[in-house]
PDB file of N, CA and C in Angstrom:
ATOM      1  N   UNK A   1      93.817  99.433  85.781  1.00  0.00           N
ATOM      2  CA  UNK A   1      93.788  98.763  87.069  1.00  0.00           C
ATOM      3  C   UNK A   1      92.357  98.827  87.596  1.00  0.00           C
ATOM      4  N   UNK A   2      91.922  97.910  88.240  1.00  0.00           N
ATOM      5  CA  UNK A   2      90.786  97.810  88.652  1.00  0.00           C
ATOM      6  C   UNK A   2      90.864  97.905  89.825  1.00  0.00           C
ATOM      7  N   UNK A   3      89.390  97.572  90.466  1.00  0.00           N
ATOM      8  CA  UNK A   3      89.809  97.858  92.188  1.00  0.00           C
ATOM      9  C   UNK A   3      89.970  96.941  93.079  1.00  0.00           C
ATOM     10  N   UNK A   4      89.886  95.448  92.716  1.00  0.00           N
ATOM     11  CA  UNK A   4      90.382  94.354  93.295  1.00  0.00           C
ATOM     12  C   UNK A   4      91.995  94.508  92.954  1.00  0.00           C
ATOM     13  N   UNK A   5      92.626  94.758  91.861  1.00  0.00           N
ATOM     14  CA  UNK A   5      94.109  94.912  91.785  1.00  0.00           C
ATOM     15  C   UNK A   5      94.455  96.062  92.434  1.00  0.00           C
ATOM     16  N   UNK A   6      93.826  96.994  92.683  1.00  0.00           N
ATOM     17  CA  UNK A   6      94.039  98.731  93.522  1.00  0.00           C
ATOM     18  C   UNK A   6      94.287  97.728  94.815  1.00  0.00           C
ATOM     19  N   UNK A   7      93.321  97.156  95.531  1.00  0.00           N
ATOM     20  CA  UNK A   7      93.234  96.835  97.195  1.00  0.00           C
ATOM     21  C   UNK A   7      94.376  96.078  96.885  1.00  0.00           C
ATOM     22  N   UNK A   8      94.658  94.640  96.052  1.00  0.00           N
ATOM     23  CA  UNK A   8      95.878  94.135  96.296  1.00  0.00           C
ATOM     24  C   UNK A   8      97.237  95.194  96.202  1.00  0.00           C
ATOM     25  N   UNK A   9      97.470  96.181  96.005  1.00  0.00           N
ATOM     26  CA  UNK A   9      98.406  96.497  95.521  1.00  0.00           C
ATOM     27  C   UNK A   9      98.056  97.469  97.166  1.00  0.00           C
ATOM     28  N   UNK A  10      97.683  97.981  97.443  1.00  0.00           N
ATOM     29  CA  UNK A  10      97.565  98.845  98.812  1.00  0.00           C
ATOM     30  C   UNK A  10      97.959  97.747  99.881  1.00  0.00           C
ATOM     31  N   UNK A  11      97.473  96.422  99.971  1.00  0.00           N
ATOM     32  CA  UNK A  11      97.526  95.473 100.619  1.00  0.00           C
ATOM     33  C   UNK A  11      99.235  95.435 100.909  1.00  0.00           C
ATOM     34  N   UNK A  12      99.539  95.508  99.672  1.00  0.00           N
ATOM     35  CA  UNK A  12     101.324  94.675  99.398  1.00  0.00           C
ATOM     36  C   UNK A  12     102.183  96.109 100.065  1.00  0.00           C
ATOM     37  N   UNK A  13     101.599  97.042  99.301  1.00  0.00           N
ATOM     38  CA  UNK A  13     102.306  98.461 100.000  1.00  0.00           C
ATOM     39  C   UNK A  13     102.349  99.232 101.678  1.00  0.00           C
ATOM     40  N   UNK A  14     101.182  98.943 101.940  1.00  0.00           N
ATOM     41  CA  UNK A  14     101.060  99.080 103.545  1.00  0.00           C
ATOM     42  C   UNK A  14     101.088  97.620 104.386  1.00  0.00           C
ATOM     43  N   UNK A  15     101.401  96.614 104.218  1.00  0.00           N
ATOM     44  CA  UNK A  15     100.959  95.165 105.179  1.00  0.00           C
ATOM     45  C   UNK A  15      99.870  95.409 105.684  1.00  0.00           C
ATOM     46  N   UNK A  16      98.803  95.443 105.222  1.00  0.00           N
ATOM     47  CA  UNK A  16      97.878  95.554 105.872  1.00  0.00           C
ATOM     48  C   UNK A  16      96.700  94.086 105.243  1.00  0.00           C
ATOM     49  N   UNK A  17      96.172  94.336 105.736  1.00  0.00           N
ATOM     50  CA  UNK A  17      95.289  92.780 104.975  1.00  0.00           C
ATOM     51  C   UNK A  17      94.249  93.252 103.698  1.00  0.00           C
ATOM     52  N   UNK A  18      93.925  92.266 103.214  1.00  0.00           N
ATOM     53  CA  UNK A  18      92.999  93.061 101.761  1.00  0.00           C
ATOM     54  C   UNK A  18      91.621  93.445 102.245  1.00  0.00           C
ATOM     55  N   UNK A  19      91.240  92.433 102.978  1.00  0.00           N
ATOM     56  CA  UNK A  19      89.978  93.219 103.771  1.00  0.00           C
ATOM     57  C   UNK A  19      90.083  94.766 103.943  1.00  0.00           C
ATOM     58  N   UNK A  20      91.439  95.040 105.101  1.00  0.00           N
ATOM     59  CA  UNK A  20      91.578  96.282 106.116  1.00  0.00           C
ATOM     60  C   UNK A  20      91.774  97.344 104.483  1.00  0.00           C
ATOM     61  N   UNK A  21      92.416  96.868 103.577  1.00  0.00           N
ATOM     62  CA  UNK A  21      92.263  97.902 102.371  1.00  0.00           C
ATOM     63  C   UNK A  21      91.570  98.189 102.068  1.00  0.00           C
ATOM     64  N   UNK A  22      90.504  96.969 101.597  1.00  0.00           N
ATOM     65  CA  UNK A  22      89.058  97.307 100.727  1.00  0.00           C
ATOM     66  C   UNK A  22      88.091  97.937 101.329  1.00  0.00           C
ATOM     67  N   UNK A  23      87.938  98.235 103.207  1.00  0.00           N
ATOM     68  CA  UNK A  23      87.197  98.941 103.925  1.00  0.00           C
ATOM     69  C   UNK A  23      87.392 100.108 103.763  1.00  0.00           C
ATOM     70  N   UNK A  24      89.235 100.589 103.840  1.00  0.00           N
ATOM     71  CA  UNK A  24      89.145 101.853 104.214  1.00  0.00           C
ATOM     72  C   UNK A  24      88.961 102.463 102.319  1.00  0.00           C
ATOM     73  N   UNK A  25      89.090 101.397 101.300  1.00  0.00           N
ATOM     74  CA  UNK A  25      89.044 102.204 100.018  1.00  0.00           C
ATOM     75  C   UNK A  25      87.194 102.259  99.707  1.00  0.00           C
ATOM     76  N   UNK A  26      86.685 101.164 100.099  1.00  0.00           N
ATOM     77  CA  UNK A  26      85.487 102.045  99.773  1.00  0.00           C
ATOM     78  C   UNK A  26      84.925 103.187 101.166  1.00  0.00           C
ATOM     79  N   UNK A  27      85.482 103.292 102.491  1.00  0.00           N
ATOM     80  CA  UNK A  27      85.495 104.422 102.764  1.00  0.00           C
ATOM     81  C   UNK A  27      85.407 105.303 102.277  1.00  0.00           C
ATOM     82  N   UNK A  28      86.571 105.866 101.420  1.00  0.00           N
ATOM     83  CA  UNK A  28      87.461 106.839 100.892  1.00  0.00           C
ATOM     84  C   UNK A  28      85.930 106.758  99.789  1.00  0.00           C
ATOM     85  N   UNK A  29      85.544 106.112  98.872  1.00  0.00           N
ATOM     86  CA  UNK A  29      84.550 106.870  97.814  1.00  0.00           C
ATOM     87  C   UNK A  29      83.636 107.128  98.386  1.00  0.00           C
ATOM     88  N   UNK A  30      82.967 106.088  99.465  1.00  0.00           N
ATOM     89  CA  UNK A  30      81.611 106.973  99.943  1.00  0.00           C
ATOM     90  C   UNK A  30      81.806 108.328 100.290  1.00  0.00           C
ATOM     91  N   UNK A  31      83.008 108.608 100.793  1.00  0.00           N
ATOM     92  CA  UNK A  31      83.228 110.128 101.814  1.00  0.00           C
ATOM     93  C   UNK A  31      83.012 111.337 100.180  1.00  0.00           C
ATOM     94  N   UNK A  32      84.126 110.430  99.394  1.00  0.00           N
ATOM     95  CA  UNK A  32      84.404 111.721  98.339  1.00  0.00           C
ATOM     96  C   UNK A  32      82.726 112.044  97.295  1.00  0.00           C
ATOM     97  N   UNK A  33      82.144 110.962  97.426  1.00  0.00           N
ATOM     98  CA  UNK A  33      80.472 110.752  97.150  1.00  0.00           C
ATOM     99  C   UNK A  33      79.753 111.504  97.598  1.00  0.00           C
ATOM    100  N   UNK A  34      79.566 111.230  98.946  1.00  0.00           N
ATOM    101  CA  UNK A  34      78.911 112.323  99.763  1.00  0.00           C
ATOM    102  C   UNK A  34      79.000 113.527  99.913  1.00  0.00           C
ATOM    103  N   UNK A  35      80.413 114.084 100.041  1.00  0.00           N
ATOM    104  CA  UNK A  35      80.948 115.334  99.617  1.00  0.00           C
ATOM    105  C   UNK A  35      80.501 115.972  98.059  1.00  0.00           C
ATOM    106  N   UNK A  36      80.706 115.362  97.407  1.00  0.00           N
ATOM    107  CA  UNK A  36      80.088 115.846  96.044  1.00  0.00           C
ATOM    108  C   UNK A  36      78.811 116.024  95.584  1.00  0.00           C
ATOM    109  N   UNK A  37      77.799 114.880  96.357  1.00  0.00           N
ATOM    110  CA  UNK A  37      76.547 114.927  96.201  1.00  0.00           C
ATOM    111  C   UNK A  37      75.913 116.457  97.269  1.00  0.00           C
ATOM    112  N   UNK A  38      76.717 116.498  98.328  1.00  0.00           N
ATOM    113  CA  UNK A  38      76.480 118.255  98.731  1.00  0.00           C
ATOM    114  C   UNK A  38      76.649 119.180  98.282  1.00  0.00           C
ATOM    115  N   UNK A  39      77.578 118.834  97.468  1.00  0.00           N
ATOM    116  CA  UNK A  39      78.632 120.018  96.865  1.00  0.00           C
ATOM    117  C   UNK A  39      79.313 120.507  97.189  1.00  0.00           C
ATOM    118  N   UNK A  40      80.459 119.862  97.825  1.00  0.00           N
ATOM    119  CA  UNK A  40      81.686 120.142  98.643  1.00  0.00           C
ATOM    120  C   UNK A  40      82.077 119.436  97.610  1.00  0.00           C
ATOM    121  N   UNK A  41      83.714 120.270  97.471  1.00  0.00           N
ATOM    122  CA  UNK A  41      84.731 119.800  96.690  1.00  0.00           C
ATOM    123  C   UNK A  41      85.740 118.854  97.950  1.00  0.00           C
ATOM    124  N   UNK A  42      86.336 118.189  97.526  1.00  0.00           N
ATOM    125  CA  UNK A  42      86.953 117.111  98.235  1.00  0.00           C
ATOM    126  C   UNK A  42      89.030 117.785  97.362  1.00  0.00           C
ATOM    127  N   UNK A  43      89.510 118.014  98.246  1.00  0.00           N
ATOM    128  CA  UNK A  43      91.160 118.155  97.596  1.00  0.00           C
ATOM    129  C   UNK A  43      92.097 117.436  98.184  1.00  0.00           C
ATOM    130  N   UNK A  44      92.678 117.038  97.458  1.00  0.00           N
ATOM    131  CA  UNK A  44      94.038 116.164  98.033  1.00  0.00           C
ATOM    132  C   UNK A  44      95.559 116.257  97.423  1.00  0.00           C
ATOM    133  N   UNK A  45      95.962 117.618  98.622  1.00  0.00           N
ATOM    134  CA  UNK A  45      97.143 118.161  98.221  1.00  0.00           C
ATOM    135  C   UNK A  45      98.243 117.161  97.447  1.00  0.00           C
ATOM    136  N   UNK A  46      98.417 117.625  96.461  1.00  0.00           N
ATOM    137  CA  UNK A  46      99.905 116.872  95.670  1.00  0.00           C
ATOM    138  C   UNK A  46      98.709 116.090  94.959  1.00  0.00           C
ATOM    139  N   UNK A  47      97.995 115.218  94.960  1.00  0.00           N
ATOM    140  CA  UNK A  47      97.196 114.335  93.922  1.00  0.00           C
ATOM    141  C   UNK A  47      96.120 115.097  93.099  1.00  0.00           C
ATOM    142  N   UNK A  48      95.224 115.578  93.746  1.00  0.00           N
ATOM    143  CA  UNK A  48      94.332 116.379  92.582  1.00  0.00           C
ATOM    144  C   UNK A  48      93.176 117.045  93.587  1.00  0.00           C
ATOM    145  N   UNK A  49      91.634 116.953  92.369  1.00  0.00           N
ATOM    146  CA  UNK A  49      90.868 117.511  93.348  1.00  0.00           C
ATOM    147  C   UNK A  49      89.473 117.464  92.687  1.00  0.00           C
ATOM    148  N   UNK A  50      88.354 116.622  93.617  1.00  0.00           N
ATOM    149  CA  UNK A  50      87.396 116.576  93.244  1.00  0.00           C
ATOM    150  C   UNK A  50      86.378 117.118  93.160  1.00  0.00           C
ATOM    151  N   UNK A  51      85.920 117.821  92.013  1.00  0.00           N
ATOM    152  CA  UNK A  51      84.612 118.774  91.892  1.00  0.00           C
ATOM    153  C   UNK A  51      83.514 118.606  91.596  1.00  0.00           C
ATOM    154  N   UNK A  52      82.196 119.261  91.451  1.00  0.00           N
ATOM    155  CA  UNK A  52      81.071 118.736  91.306  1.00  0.00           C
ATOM    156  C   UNK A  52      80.909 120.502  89.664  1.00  0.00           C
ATOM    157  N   UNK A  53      81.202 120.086  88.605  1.00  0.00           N
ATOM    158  CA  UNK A  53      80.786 121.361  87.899  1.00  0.00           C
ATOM    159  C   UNK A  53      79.405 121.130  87.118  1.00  0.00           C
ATOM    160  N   UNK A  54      78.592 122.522  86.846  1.00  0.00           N
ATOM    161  CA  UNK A  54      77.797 122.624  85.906  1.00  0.00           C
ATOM    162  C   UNK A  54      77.792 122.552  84.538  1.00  0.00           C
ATOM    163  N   UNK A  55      76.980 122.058  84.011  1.00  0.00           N
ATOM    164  CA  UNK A  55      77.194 121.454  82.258  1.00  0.00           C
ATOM    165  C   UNK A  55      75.898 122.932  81.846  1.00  0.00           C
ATOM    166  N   UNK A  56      76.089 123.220  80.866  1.00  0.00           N
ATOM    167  CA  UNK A  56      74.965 124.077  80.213  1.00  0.00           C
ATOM    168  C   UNK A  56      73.881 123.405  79.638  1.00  0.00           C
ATOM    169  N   UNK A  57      72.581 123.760  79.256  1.00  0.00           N
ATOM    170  CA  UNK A  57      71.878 123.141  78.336  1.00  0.00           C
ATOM    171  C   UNK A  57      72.553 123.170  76.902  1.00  0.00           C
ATOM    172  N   UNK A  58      72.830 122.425  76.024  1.00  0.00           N
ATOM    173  CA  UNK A  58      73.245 122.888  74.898  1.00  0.00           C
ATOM    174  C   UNK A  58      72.654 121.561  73.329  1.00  0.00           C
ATOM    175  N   UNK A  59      72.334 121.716  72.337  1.00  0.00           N
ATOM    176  CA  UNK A  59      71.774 121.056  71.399  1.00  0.00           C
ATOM    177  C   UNK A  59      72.845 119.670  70.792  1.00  0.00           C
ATOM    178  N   UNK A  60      72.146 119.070  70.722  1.00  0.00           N
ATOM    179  CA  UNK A  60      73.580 117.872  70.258  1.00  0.00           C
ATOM    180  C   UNK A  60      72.613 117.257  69.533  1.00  0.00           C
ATOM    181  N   UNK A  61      72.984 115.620  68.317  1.00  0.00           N
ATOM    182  CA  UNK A  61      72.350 115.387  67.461  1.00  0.00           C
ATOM    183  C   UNK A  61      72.765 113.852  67.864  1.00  0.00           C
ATOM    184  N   UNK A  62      71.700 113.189  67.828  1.00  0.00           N
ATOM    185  CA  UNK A  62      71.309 111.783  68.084  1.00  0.00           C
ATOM    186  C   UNK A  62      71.978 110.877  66.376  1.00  0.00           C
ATOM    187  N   UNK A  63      72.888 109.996  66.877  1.00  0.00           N
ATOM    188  CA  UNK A  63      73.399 109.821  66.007  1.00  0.00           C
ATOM    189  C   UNK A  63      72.982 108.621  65.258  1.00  0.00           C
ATOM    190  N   UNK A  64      71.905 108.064  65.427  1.00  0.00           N
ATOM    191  CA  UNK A  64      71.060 107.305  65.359  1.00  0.00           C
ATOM    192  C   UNK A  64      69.833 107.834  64.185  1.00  0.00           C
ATOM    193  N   UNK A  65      69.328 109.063  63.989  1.00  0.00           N
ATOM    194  CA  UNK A  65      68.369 109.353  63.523  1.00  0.00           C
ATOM    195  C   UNK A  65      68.989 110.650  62.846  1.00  0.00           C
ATOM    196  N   UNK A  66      70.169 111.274  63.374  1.00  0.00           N
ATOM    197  CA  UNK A  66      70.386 112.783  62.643  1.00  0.00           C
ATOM    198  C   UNK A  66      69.844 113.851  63.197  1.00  0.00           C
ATOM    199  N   UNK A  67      68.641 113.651  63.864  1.00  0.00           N
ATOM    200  CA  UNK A  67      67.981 114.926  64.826  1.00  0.00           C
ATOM    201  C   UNK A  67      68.283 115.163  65.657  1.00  0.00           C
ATOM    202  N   UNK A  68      68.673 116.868  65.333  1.00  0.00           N
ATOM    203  CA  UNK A  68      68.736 117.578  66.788  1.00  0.00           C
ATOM    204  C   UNK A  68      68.324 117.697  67.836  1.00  0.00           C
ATOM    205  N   UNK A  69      68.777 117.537  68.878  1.00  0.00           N
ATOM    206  CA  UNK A  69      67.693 117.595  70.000  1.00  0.00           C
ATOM    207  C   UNK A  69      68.560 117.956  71.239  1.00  0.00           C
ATOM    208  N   UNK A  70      68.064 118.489  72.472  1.00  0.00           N
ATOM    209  CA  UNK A  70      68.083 119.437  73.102  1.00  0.00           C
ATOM    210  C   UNK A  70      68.970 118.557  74.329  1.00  0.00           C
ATOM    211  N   UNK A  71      70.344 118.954  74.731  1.00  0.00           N
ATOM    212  CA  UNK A  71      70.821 117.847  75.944  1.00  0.00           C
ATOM    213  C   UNK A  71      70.595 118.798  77.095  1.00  0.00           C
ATOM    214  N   UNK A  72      69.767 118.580  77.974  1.00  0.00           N
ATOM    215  CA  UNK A  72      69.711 119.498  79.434  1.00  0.00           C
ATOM    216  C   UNK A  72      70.995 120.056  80.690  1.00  0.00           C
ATOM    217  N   UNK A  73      70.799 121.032  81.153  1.00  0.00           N
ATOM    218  CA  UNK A  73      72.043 120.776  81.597  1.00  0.00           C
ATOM    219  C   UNK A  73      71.944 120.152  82.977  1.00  0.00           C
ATOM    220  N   UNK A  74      73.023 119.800  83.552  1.00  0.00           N
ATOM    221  CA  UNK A  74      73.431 118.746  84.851  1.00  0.00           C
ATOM    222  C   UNK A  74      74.216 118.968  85.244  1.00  0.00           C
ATOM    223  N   UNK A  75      74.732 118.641  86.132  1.00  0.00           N
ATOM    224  CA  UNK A  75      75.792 118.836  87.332  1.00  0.00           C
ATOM    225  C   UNK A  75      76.630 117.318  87.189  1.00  0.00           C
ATOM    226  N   UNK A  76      77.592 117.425  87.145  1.00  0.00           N
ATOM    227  CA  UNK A  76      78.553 116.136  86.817  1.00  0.00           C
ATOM    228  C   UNK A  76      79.692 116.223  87.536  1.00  0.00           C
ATOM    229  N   UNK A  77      80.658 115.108  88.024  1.00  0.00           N
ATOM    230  CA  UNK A  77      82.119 114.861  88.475  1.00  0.00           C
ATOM    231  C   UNK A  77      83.050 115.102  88.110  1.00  0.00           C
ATOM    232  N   UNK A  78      83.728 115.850  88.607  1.00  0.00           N
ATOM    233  CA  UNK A  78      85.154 116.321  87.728  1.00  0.00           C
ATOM    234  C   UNK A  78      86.554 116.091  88.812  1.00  0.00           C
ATOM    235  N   UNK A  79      87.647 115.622  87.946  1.00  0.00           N
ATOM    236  CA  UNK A  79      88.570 115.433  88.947  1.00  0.00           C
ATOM    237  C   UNK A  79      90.040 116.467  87.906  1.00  0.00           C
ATOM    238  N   UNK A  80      90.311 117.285  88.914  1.00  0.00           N
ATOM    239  CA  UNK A  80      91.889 117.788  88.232  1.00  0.00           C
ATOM    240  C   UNK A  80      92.665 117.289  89.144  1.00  0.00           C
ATOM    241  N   UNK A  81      93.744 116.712  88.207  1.00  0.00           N
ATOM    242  CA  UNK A  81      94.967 116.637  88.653  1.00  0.00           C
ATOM    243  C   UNK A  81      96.029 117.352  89.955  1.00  0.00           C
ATOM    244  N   UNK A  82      96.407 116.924  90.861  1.00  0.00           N
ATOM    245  CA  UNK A  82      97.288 118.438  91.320  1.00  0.00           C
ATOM    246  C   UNK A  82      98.450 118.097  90.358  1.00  0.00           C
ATOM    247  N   UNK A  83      99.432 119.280  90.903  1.00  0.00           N
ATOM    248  CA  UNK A  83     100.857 119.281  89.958  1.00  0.00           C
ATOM    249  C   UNK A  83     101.869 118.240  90.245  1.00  0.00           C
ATOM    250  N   UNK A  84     101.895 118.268  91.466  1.00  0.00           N
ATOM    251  CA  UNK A  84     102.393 116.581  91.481  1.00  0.00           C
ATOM    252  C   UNK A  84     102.333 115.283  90.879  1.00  0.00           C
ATOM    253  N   UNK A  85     101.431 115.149  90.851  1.00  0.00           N
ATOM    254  CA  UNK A  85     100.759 114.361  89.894  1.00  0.00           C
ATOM    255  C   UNK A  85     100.926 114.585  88.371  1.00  0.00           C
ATOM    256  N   UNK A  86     100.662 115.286  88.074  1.00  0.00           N
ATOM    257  CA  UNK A  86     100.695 115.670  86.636  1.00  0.00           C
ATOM    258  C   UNK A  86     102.222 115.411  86.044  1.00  0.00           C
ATOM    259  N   UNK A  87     102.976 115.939  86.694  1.00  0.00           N
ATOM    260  CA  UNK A  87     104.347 115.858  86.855  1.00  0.00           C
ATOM    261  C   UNK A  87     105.070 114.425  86.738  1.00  0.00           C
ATOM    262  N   UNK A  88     104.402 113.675  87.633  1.00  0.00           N
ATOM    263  CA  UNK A  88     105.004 112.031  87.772  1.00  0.00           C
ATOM    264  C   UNK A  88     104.310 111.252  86.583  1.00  0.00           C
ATOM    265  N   UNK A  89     103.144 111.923  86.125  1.00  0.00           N
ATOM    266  CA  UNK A  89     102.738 111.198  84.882  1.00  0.00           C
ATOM    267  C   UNK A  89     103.673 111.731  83.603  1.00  0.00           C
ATOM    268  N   UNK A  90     103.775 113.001  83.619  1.00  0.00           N
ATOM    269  CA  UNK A  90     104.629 113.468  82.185  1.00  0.00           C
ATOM    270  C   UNK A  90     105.820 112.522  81.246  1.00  0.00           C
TER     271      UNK A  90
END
């Protein structure tokens, strides 16, 4: 699903207009964006929960040439599941 079919489908579920969806859904990422780019975790009881974790430096091999070479580490997006969720997917 994409996010023009996400807003229609929020649209159909709340009556609300696709505009009034698509505002408050890109709301909703700038907030969980911003939060992460601070480093605040963002949670949303019963659905999951968004984190910001650390990656290590660690060696990986360019698969292009065969040489090893060195991947730095970074800070990246992570989302877990809550159990609810997990549950309705099973």
């Amino acid at each position: 699903m994409n996010k023009a079919k996400l807003v229609e489908q929020m649209a159909r579920q709340t009556k609300m207009s696709k505009a009034a969806c698509k505002d408050a859904l890109e709301a909703f990422i700038v907030s969980v964006s911003n939060a992460l780019k601070t480093g605040k975790s963002v949670v949303l009881t019963g659905f999951g929960s968004f984190d910001v974790i650390k990656r290590k430096s660690r060696v990986g091999v360019n698969p292009a040439t065969g040489k090893k070479m060195q991947i730095p580490a970074k800070k990246v997006p992570k989302f877990r599941a809550g159990k609810a969720l997990r549950s309705l997917v099973k």
